[in-house]
N, C-alpha and C. Protein backbone atom coordinates (compact mmCIF):
# COMPACT_ATOMS: atom_id res chain seq x y z
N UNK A 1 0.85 -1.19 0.00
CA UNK A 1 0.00 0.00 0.00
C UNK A 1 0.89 1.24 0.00
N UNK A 2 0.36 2.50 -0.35
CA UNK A 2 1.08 3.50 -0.77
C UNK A 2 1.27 4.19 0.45
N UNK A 3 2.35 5.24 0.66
CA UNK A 3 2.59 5.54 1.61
C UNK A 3 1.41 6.88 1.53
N UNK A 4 1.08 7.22 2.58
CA UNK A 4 -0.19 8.74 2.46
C UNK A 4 -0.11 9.57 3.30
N UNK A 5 1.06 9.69 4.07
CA UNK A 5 1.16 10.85 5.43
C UNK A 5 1.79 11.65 4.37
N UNK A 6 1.36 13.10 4.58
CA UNK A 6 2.29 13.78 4.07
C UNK A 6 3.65 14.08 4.46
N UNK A 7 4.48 14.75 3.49
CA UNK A 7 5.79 14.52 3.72
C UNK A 7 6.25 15.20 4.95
N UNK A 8 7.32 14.76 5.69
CA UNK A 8 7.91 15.59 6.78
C UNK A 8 8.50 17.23 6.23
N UNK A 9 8.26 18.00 7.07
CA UNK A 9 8.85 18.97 6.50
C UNK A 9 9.95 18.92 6.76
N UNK A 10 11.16 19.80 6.62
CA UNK A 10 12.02 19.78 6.32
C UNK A 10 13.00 20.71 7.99
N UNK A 11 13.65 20.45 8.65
CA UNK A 11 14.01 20.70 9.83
C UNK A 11 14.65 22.35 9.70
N UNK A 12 14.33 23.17 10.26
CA UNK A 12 15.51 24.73 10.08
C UNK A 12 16.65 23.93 10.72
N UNK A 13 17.57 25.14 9.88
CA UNK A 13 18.61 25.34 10.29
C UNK A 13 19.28 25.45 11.65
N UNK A 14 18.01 25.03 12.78
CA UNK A 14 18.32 25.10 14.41
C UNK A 14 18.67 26.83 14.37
N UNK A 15 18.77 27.39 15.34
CA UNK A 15 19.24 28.84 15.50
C UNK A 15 20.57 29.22 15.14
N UNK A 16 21.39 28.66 14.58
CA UNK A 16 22.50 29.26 14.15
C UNK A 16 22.55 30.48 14.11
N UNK A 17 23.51 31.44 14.26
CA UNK A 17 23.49 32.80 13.36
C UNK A 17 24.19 32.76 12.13
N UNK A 18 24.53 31.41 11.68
CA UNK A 18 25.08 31.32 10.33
C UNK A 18 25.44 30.46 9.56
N UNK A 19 24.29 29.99 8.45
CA UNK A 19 24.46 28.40 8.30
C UNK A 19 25.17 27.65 7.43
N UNK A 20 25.92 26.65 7.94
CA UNK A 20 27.07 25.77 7.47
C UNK A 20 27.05 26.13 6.07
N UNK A 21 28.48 26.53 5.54
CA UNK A 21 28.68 26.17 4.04
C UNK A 21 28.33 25.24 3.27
N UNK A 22 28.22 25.06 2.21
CA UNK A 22 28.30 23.65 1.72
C UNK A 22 30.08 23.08 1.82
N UNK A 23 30.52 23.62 1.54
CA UNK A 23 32.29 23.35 1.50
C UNK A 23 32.59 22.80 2.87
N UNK A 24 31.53 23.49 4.12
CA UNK A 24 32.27 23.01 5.63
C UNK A 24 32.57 24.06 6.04
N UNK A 25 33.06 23.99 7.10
CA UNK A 25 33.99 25.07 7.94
C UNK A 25 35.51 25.19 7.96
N UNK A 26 35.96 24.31 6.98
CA UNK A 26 37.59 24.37 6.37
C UNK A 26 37.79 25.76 6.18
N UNK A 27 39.18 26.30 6.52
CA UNK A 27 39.60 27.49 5.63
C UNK A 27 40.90 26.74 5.06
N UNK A 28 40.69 26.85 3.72
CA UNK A 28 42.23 26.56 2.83
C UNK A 28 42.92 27.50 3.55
N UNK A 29 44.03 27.27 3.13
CA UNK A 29 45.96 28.38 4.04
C UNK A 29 45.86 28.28 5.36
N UNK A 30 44.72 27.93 6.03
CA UNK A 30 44.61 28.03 7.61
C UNK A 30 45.56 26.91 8.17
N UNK A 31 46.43 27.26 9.11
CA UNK A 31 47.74 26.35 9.71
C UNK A 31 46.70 25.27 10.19
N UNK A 32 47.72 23.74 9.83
CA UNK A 32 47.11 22.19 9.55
C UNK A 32 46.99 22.12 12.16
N UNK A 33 46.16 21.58 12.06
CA UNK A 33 45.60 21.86 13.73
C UNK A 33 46.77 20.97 14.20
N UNK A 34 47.69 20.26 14.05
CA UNK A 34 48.85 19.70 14.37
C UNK A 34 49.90 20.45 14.31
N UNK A 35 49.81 21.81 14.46
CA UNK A 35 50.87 22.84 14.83
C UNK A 35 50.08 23.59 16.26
N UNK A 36 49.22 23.24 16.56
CA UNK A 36 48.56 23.57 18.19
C UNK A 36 49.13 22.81 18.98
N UNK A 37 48.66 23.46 20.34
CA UNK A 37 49.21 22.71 21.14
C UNK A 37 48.18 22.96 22.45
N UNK A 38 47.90 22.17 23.42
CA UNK A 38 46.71 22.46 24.31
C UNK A 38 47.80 23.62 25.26
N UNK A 39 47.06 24.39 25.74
CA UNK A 39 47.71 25.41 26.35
C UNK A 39 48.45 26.27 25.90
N UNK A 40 48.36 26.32 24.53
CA UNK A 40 48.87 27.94 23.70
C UNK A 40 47.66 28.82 24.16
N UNK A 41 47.91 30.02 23.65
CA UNK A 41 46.86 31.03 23.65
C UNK A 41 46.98 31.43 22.13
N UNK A 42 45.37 31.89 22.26
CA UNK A 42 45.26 32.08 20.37
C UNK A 42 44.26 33.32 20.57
N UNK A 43 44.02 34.04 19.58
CA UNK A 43 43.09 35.19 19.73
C UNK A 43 42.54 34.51 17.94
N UNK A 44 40.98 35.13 17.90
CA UNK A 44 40.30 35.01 16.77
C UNK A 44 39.02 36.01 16.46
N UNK A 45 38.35 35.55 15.72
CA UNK A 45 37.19 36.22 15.48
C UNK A 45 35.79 35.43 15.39
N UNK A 46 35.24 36.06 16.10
CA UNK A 46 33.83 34.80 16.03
C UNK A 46 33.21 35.09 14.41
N UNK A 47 33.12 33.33 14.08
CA UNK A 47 32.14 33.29 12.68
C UNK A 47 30.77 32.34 13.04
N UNK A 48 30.71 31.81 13.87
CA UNK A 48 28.89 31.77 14.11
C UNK A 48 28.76 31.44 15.71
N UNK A 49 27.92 31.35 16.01
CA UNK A 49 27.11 31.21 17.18
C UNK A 49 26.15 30.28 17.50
N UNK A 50 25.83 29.33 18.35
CA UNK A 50 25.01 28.30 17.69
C UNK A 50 24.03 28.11 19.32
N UNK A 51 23.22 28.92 20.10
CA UNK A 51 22.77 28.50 21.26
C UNK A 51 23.77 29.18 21.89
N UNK A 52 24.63 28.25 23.10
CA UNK A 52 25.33 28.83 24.29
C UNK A 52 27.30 28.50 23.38
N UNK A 53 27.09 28.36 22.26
CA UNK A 53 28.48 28.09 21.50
C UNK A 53 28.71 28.51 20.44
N UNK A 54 29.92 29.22 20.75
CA UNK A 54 30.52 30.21 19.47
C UNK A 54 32.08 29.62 18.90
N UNK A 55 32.02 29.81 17.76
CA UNK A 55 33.35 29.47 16.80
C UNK A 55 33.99 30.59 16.50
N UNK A 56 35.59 30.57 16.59
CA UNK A 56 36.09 31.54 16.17
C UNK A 56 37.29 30.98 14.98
N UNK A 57 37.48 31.96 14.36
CA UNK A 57 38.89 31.73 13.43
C UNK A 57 39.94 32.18 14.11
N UNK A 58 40.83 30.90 14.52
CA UNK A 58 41.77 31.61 14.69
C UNK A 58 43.41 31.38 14.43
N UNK A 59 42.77 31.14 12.88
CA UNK A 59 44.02 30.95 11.56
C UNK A 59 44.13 29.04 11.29
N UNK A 60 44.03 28.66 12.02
CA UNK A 60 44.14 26.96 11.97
C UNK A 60 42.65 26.72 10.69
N UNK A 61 42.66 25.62 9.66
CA UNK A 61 42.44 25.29 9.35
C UNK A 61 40.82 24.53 9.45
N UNK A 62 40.60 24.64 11.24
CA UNK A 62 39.22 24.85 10.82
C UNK A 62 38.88 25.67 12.43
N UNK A 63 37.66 26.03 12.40
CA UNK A 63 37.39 27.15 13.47
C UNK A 63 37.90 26.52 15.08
N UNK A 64 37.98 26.86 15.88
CA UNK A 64 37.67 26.71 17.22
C UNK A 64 36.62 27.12 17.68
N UNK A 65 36.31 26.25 19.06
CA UNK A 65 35.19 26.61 19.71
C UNK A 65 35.02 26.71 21.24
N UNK A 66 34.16 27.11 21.56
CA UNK A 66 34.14 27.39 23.56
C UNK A 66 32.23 27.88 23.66
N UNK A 67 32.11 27.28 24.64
CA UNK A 67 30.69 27.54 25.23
C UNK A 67 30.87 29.05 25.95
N UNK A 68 29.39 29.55 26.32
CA UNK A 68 29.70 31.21 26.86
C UNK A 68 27.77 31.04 26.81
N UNK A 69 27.96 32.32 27.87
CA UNK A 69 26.25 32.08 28.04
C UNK A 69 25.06 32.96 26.19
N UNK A 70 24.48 32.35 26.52
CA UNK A 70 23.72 32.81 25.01
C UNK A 70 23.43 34.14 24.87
N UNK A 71 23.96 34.56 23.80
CA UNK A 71 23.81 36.16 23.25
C UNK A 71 24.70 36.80 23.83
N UNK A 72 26.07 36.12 24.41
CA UNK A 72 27.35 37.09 24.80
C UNK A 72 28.00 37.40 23.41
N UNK A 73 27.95 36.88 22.80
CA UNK A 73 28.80 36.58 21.14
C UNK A 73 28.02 36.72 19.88
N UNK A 74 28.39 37.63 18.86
CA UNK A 74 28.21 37.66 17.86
C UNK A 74 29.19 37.79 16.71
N UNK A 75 28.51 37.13 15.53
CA UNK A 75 29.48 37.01 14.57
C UNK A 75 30.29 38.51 14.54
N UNK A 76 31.73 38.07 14.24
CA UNK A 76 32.51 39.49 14.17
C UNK A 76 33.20 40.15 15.08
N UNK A 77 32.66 39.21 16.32
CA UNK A 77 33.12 39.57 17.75
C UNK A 77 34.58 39.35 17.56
N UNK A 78 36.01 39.97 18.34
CA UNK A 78 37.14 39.74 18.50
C UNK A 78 37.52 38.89 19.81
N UNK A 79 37.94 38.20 19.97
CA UNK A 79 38.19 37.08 21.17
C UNK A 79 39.69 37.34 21.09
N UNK A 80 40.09 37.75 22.46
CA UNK A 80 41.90 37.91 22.70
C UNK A 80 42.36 37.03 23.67
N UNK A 81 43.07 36.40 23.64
CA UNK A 81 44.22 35.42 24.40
C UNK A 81 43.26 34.35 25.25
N UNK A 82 42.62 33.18 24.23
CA UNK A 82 42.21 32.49 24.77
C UNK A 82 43.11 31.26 25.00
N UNK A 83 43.19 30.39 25.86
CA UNK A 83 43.82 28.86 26.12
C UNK A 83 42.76 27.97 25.16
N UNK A 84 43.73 27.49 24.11
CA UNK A 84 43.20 25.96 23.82
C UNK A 84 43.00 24.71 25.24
N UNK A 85 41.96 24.53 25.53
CA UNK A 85 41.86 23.51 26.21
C UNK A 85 41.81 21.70 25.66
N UNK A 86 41.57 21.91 24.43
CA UNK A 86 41.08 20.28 23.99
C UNK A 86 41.45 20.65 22.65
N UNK A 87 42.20 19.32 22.10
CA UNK A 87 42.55 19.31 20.55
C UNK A 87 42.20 17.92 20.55
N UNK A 88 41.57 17.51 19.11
CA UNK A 88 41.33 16.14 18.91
C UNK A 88 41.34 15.98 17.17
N UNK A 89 42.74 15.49 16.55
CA UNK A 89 42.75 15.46 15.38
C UNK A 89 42.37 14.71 14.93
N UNK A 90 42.16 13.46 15.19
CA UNK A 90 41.30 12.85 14.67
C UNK A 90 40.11 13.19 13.87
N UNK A 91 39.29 13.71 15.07
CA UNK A 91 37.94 14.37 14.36
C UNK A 91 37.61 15.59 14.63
N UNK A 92 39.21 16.62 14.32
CA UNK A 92 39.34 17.71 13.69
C UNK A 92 38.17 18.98 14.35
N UNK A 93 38.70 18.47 15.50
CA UNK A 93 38.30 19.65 16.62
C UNK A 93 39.07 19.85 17.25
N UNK A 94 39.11 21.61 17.44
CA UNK A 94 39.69 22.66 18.38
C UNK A 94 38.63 23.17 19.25
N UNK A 95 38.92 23.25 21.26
CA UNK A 95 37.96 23.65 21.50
C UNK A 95 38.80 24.98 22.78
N UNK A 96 38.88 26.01 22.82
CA UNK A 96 39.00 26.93 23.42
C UNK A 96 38.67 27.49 25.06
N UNK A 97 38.96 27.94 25.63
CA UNK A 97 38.54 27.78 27.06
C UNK A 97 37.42 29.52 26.84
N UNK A 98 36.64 29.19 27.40
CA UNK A 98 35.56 30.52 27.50
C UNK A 98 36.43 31.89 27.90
N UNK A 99 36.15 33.39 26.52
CA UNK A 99 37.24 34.10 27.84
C UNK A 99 36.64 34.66 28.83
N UNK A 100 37.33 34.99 29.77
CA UNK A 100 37.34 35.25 31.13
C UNK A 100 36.19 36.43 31.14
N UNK A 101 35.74 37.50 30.20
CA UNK A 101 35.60 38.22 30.74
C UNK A 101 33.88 37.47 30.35
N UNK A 102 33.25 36.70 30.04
CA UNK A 102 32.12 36.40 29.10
C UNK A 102 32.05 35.22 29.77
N UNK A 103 33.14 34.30 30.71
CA UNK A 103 32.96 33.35 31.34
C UNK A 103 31.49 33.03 32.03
């Protein structure tokens, strides 16, 4: 028998403030995340926001990230001398320690 529910719609984009490329969140020239190290400090720029978690560029190859309470961060924001807390190359995550002052 034929199927007759109509179709599911289609899910948003969740609240992002900015939704995934098709390409990803790669930046070509961005230094390969195996030149980090947990406990450097890195400064960047936030490129989205997603709920209580923001990504920043901060030159590595793909964004970093850190939790912060919701609506401290917007795209464009400047983030200065944060600690990498967690690197996992494997599956090509950088994750940042919240800064202090937004903690």
């Amino acid at each position: 028998a034929a199927d007759t529910r109509p179709p599911t719609p289609r899910r948003p984009a969740l609240d992002a403030a900015k939704e995934r490329p098709e390409t990803g969140w790669s930046h070509k020239g961005g230094k390969p995340l195996g030149e980090f190290h947990v406990g450097q400090v890195v400064s960047g720029t936030v490129t989205n926001t997603l709920h209580e978690r923001a990504w920043i560029d901060i030159g590595a190859e793909k964004d970093a990230s850190f939790w912060h309470r919701q609506g401290s961060y917007k795209i464009g924001d400047r983030v200065e001398g944060v600690k990498i807390s967690s690197l996992d190359l494997k599956k090509g995550r950088i994750v940042v320690e919240a800064p202090a002052a937004q903690a």
